[in-house]
N, C-alpha and C. Protein backbone atom coordinates (compact mmCIF):
# COMPACT_ATOMS: atom_id res chain seq x y z
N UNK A 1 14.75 -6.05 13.31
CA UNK A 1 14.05 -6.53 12.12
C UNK A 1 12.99 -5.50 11.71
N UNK A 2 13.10 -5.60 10.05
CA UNK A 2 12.41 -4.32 9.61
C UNK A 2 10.05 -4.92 9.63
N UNK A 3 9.52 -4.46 10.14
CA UNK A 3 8.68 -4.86 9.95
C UNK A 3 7.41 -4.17 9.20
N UNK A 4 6.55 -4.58 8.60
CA UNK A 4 5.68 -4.24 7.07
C UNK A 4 4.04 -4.46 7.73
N UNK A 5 3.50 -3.52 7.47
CA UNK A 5 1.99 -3.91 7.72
C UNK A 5 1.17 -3.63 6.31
N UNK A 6 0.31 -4.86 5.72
CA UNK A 6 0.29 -4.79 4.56
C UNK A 6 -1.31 -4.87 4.27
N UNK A 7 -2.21 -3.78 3.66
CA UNK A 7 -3.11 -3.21 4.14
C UNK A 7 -4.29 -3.92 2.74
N UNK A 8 -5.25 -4.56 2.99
CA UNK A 8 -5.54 -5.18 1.84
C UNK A 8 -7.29 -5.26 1.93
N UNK A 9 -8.18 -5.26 0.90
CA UNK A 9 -9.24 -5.36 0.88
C UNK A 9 -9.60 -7.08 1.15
N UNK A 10 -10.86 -7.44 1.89
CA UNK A 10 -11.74 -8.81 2.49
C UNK A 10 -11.80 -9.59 1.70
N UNK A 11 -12.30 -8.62 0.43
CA UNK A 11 -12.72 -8.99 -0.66
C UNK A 11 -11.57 -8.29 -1.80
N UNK A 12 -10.99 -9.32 -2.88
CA UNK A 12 -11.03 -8.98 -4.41
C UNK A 12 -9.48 -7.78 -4.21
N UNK A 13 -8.91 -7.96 -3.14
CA UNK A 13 -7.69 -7.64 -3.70
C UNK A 13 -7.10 -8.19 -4.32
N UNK A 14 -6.09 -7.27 -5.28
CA UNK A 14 -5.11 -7.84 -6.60
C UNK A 14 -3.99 -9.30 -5.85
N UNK A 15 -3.76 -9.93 -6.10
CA UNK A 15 -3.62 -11.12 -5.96
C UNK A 15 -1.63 -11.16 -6.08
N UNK A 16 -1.09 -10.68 -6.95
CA UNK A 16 0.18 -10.45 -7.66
C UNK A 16 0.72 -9.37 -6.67
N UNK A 17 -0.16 -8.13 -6.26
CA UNK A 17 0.14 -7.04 -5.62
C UNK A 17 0.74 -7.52 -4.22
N UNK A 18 0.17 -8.24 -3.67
CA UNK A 18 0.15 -8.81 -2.32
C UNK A 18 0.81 -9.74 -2.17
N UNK A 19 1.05 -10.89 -2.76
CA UNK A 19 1.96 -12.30 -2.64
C UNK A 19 3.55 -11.51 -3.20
N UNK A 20 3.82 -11.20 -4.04
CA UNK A 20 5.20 -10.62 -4.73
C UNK A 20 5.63 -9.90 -3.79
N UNK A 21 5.50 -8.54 -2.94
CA UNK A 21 6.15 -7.89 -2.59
C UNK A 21 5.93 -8.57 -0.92
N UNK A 22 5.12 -9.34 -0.86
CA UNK A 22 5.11 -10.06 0.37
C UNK A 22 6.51 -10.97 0.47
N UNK A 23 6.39 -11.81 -0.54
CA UNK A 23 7.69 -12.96 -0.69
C UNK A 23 9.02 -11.84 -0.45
N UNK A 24 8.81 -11.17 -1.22
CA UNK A 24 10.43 -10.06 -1.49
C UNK A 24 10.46 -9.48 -0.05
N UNK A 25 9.50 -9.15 1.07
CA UNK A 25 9.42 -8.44 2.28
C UNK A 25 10.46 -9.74 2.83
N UNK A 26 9.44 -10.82 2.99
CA UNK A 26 9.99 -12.24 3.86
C UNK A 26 11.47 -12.38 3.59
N UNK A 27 11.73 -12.52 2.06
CA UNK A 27 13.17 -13.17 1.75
C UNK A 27 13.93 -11.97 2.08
N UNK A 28 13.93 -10.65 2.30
CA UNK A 28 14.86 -9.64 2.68
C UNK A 28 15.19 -9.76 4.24
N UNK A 29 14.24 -10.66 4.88
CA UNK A 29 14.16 -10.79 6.49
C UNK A 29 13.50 -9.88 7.09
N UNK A 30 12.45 -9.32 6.51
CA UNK A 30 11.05 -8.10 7.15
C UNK A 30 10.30 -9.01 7.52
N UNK A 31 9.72 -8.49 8.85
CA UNK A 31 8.12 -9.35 9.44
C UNK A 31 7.10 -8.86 8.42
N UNK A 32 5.89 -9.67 8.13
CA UNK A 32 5.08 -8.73 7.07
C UNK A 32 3.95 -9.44 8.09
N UNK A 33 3.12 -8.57 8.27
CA UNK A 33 1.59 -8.18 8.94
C UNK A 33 0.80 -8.37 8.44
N UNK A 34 -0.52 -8.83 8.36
CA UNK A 34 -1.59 -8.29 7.12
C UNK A 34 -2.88 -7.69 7.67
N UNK A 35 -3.08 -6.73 7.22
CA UNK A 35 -4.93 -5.92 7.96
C UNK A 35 -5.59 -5.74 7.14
N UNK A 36 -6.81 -5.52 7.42
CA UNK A 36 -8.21 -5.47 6.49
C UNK A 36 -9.40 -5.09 7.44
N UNK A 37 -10.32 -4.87 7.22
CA UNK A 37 -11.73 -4.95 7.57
C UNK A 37 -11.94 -5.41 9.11
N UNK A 38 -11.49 -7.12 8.77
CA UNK A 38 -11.65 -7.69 9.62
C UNK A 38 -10.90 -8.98 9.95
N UNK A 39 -10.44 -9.46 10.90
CA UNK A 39 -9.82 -10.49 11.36
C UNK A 39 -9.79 -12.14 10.16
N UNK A 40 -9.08 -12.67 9.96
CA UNK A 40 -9.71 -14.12 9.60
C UNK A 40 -9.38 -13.96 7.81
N UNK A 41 -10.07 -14.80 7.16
CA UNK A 41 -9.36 -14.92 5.81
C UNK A 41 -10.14 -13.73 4.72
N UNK A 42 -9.03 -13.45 3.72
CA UNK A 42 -9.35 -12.28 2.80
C UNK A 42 -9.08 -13.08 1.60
N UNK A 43 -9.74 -12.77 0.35
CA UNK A 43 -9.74 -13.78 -0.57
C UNK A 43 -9.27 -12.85 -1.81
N UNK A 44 -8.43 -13.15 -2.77
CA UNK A 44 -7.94 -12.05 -3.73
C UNK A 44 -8.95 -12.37 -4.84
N UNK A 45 -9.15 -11.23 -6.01
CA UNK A 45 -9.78 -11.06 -6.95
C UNK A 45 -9.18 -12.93 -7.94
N UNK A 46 -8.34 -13.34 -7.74
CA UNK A 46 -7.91 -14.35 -8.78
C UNK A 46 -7.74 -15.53 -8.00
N UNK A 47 -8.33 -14.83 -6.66
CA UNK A 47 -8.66 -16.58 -5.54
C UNK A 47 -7.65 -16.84 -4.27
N UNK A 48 -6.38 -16.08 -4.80
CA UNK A 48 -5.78 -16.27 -3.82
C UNK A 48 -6.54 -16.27 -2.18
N UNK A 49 -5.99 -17.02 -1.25
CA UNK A 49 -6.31 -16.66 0.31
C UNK A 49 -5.20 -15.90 0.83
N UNK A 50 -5.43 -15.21 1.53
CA UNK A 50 -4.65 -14.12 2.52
C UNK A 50 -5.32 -14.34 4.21
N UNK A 51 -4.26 -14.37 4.93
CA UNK A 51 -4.74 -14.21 6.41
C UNK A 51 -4.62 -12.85 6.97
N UNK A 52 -5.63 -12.58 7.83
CA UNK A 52 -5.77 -11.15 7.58
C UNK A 52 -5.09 -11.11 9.33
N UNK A 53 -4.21 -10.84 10.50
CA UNK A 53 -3.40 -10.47 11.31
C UNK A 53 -4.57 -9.82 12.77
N UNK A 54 -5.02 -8.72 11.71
CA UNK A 54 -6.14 -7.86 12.55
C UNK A 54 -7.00 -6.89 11.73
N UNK A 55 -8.24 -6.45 12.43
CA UNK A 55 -8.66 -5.56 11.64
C UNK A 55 -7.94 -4.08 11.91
N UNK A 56 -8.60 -3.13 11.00
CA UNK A 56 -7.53 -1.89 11.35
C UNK A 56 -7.97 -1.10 12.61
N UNK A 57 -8.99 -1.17 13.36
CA UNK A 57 -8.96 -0.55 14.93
C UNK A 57 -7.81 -1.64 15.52
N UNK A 58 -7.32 -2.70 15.24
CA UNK A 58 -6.18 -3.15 16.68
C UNK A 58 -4.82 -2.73 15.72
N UNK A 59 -4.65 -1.75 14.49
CA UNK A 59 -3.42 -1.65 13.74
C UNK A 59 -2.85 -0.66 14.30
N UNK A 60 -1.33 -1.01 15.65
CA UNK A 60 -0.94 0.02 15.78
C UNK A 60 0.25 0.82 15.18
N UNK A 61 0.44 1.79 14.26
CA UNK A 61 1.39 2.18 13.48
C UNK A 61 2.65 2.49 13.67
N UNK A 62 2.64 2.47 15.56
CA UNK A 62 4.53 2.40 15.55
C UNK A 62 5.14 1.24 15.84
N UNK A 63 4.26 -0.04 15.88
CA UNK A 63 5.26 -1.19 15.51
C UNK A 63 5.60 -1.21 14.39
N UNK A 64 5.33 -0.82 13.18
CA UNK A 64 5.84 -0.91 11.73
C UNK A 64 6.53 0.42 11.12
N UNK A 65 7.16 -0.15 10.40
CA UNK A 65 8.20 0.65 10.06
C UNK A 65 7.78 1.41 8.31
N UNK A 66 6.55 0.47 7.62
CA UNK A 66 6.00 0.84 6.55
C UNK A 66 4.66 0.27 6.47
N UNK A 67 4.02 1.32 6.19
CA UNK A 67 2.45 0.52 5.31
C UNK A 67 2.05 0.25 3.93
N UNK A 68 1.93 -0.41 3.75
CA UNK A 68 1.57 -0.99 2.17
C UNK A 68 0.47 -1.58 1.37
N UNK A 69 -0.70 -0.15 1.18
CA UNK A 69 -1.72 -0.63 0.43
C UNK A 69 -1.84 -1.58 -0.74
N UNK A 70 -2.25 -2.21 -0.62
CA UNK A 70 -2.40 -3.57 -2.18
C UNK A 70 -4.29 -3.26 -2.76
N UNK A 71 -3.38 -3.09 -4.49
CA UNK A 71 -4.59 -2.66 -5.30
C UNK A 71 -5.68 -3.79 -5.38
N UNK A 72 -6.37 -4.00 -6.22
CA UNK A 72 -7.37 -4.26 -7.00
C UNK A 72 -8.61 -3.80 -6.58
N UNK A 73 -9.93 -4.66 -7.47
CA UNK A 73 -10.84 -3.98 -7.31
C UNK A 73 -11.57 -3.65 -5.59
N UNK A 74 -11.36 -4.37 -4.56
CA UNK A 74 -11.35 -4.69 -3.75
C UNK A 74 -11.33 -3.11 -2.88
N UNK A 75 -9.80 -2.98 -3.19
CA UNK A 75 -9.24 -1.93 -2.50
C UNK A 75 -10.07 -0.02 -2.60
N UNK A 76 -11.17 -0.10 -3.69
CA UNK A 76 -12.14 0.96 -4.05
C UNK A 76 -12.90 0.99 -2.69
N UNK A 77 -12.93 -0.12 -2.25
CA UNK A 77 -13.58 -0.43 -0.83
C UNK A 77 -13.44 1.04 0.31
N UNK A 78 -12.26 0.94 0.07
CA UNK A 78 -11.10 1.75 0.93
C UNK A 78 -11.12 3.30 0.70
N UNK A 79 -11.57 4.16 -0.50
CA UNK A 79 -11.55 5.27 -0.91
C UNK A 79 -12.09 6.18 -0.07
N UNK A 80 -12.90 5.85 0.52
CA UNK A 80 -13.66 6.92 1.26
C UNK A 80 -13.73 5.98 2.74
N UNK A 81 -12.72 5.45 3.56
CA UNK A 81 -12.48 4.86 4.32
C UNK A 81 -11.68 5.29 5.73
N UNK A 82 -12.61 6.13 6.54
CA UNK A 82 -11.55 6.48 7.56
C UNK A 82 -10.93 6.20 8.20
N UNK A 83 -11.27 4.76 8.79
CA UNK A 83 -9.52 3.79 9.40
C UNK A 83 -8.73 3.68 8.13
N UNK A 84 -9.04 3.40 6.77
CA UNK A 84 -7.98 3.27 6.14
C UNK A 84 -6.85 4.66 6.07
N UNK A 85 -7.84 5.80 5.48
CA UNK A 85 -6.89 6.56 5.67
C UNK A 85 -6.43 7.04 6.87
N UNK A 86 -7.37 6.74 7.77
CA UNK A 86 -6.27 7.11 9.15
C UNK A 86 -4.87 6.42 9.26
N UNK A 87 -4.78 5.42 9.08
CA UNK A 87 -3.90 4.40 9.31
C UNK A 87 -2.76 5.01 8.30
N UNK A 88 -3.29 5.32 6.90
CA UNK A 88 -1.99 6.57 5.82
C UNK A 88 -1.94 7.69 6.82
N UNK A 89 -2.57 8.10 7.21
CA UNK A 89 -2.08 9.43 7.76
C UNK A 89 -1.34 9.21 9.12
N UNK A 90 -1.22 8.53 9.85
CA UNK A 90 -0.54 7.99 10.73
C UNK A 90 0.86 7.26 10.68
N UNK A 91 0.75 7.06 9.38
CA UNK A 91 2.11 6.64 8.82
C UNK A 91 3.00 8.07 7.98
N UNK A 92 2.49 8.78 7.80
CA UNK A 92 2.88 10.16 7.19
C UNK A 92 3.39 10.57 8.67
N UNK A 93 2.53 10.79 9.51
CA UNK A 93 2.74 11.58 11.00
C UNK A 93 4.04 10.99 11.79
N UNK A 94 3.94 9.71 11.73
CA UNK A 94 5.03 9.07 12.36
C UNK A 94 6.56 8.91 11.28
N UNK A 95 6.60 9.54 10.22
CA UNK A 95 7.47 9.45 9.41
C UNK A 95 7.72 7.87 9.05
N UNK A 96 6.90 7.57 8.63
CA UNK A 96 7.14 5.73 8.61
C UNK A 96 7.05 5.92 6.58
N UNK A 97 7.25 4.63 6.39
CA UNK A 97 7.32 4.68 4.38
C UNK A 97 6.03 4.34 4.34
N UNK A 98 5.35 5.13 2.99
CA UNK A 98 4.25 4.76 3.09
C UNK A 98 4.42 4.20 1.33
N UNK A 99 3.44 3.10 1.42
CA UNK A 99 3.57 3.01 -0.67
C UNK A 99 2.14 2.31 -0.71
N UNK A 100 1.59 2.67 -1.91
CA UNK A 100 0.79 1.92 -2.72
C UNK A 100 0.56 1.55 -3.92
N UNK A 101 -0.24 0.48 -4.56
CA UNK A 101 -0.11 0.52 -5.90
C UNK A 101 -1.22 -0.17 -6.71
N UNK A 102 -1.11 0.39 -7.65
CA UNK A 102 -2.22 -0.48 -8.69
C UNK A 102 -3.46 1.23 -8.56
N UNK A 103 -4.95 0.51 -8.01
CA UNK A 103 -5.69 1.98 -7.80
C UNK A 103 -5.44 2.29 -6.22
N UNK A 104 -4.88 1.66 -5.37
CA UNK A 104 -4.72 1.70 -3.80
C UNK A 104 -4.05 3.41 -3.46
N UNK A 105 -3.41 3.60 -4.64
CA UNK A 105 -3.23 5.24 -4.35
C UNK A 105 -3.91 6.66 -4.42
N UNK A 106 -5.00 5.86 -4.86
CA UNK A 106 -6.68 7.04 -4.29
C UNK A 106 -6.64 6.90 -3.29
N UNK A 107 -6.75 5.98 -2.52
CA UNK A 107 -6.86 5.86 -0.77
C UNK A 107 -6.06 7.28 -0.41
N UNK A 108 -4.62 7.33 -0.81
CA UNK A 108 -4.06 8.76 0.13
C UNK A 108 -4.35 9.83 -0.70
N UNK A 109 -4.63 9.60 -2.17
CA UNK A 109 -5.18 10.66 -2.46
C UNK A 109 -6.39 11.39 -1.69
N UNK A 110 -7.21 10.64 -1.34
CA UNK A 110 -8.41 10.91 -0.70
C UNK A 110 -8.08 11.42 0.81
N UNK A 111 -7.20 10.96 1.41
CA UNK A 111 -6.99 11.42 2.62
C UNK A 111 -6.14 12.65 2.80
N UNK A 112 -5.63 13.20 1.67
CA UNK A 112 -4.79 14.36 1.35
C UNK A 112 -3.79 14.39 1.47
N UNK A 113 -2.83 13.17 1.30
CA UNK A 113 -1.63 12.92 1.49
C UNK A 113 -0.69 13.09 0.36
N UNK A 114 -1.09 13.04 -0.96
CA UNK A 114 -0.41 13.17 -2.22
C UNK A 114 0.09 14.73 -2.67
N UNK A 115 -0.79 15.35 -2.10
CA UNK A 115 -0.50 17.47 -2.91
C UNK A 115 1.05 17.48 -2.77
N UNK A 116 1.42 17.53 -3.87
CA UNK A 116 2.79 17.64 -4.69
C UNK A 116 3.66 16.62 -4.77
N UNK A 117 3.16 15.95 -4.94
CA UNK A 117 4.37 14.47 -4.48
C UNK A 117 3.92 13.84 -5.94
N UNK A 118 5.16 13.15 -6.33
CA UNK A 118 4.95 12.58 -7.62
C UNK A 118 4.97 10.98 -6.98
N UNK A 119 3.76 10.74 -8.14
CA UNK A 119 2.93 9.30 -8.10
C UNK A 119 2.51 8.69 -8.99
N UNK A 120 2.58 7.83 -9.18
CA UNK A 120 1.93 6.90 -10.18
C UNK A 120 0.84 5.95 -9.20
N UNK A 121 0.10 5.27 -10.43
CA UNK A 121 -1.02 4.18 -10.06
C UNK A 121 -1.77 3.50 -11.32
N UNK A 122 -2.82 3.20 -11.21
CA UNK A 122 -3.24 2.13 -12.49
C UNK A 122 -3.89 3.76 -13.63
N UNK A 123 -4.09 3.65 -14.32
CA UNK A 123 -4.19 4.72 -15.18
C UNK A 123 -6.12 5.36 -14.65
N UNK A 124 -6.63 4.68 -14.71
CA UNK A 124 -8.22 4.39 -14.27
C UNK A 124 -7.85 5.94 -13.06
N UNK A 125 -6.77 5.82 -12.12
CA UNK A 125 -7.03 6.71 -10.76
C UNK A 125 -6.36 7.98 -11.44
N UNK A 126 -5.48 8.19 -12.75
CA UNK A 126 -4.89 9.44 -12.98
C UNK A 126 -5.56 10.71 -12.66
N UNK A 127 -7.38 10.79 -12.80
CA UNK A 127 -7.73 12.30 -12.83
C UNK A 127 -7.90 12.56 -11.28
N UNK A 128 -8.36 11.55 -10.33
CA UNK A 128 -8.45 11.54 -8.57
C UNK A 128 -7.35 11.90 -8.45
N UNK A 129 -6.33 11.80 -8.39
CA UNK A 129 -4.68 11.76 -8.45
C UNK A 129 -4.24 13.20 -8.19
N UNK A 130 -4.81 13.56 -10.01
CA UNK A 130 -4.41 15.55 -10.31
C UNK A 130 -5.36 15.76 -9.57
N UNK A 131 -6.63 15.59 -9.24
CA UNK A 131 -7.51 16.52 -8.88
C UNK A 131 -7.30 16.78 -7.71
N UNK A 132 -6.36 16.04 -7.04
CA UNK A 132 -6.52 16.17 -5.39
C UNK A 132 -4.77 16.58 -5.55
N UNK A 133 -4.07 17.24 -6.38
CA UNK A 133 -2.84 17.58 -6.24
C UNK A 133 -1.73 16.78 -6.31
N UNK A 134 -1.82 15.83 -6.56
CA UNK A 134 -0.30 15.24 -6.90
C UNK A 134 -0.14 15.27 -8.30
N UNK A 135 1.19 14.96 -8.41
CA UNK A 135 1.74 15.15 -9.73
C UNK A 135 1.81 13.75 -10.25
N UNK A 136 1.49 13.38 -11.14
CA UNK A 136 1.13 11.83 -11.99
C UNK A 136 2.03 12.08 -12.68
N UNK A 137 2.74 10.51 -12.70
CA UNK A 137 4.02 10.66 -13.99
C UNK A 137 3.73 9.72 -14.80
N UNK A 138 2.40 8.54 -14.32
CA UNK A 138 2.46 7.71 -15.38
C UNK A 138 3.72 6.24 -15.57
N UNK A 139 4.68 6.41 -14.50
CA UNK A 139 5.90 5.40 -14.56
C UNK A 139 5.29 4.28 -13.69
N UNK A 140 6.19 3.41 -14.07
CA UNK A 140 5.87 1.88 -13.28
C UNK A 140 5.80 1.48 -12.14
N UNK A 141 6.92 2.79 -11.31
CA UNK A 141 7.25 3.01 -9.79
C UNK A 141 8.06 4.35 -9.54
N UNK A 142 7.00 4.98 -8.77
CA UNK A 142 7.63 5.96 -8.28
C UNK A 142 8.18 6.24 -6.77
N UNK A 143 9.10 7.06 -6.70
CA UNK A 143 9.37 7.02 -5.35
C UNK A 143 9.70 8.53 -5.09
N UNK A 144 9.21 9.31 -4.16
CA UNK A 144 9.03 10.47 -3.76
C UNK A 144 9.50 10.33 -2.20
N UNK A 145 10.22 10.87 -1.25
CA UNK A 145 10.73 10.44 -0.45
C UNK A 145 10.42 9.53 0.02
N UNK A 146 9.32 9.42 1.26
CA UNK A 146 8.84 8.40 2.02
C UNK A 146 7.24 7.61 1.56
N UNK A 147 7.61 8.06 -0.03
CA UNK A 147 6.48 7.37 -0.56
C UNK A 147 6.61 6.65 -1.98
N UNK A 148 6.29 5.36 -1.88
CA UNK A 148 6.30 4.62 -2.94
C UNK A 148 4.85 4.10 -3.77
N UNK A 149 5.11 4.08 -4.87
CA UNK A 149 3.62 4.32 -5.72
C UNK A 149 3.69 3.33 -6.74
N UNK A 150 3.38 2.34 -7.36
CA UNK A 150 3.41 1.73 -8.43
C UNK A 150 1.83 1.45 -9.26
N UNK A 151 2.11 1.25 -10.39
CA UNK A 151 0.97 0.99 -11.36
C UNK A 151 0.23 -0.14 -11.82
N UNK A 152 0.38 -1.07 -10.97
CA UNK A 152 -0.18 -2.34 -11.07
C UNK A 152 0.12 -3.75 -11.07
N UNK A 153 -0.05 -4.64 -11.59
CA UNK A 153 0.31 -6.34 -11.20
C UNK A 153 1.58 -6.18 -11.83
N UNK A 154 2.21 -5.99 -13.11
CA UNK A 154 2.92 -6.14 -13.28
C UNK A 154 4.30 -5.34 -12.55
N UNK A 155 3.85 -3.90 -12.20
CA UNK A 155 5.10 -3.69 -11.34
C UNK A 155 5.19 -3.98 -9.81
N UNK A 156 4.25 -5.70 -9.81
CA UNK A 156 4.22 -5.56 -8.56
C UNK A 156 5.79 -5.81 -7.57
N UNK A 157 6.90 -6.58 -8.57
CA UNK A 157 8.14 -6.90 -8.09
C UNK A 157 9.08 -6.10 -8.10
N UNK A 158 9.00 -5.12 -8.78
CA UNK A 158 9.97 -3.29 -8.74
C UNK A 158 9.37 -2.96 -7.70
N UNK A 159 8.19 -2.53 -7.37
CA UNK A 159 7.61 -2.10 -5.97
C UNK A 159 8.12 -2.61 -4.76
N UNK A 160 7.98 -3.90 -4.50
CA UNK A 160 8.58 -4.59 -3.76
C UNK A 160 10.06 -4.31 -3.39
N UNK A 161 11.02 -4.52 -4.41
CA UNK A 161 12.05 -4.13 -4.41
C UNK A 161 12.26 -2.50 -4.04
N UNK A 162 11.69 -1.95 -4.35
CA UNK A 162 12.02 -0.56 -3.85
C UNK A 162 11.51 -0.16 -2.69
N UNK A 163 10.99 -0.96 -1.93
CA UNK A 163 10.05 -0.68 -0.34
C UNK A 163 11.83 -1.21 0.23
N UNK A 164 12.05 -2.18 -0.22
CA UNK A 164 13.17 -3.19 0.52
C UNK A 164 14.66 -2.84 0.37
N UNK A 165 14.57 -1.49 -0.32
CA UNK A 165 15.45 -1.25 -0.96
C UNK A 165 15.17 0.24 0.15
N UNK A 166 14.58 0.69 0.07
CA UNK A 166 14.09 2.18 1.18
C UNK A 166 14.15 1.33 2.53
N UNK A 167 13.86 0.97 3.09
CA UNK A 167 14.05 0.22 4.66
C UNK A 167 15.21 -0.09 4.85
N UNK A 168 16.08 -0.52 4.09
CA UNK A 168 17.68 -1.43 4.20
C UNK A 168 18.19 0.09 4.20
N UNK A 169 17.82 1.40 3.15
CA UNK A 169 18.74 2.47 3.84
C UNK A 169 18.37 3.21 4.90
N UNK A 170 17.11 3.22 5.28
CA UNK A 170 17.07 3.88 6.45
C UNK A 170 17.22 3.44 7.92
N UNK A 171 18.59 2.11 7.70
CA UNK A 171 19.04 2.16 9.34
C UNK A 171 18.26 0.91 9.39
């Protein structure tokens, strides 16, 4: 079984980002995980509750097979965040899928994971994006080998689908 660790701000993550590609993880038959900050409940920008699994010192990255930052405002939290980006860069290292979406793709921008890789995200992160070397296309969902990128609530169910759609081919 393919399993998902799904990486989310305490506070005021996107709400759509997180439940959609969560449901689409479950109904494909993926375990889905959830981490944050800290242990116990995470509350989305539009109210949703989320249970948060563990914080990210007990997140270990070779039980999962992908990590999956979830946007909103919340997730700015995360930009200058060294378990967060450790936890991207550990998923780069271990060749695992990495995706994010909405602004959640500053996070690897920031950790230097994007230089040349084409990406999308909410329009707000386009100049962090170029400035730190990736190539912005501006599309709804991108996918660059082992990295998936989308642009916000509404592509939160193409995203989904294309994480589930990358795991089912790799074995």
């Amino acid at each position: 079984m393919k399993k998902i660790l799904m990486v989310i701000a305490q506070q005021n993550f996107r709400d759509e980002e997180y439940e959609v590609p969560k449901e689409i993880f479950e109904k494909a038959g993926f375990e889905v995980k959830t981490v944050a900050e800290r242990r116990g409940e995470a509350i989305g920008k539009l109210g949703a509750r989320a249970w948060v699994d563990f914080p990210f010192a007990e997140a270990n990255i070779h039980n999962f097979d992908a990590v999956v930052f979830v946007g909103g405002p919340g997730a700015a939290d995360y930009f200058n965040d060294n378990e967060a980006q450790n936890l991207a860069r550990e998923a780069v290292q271990e060749n695992k899928l990495l995706a994010a979406i909405c602004i959640a793709p500053s996070i690897l921008a920031n950790a230097g994971l994007l230089e040349n890789k084409r990406v999308t995200a909410f329009p707000s992160e386009k100049e962090n994006l170029k400035a730190k070397g990736a190539n912005y296309t501006a599309n709804r969902v991108e996918v660059d080998g082992n990295l998936i990128t989308a642009n916000g609530p509404e592509a939160a169910g193409e995203f989904g689908e294309k994480i589930v759609a990358a795991l089912s081919s790799s074995g």
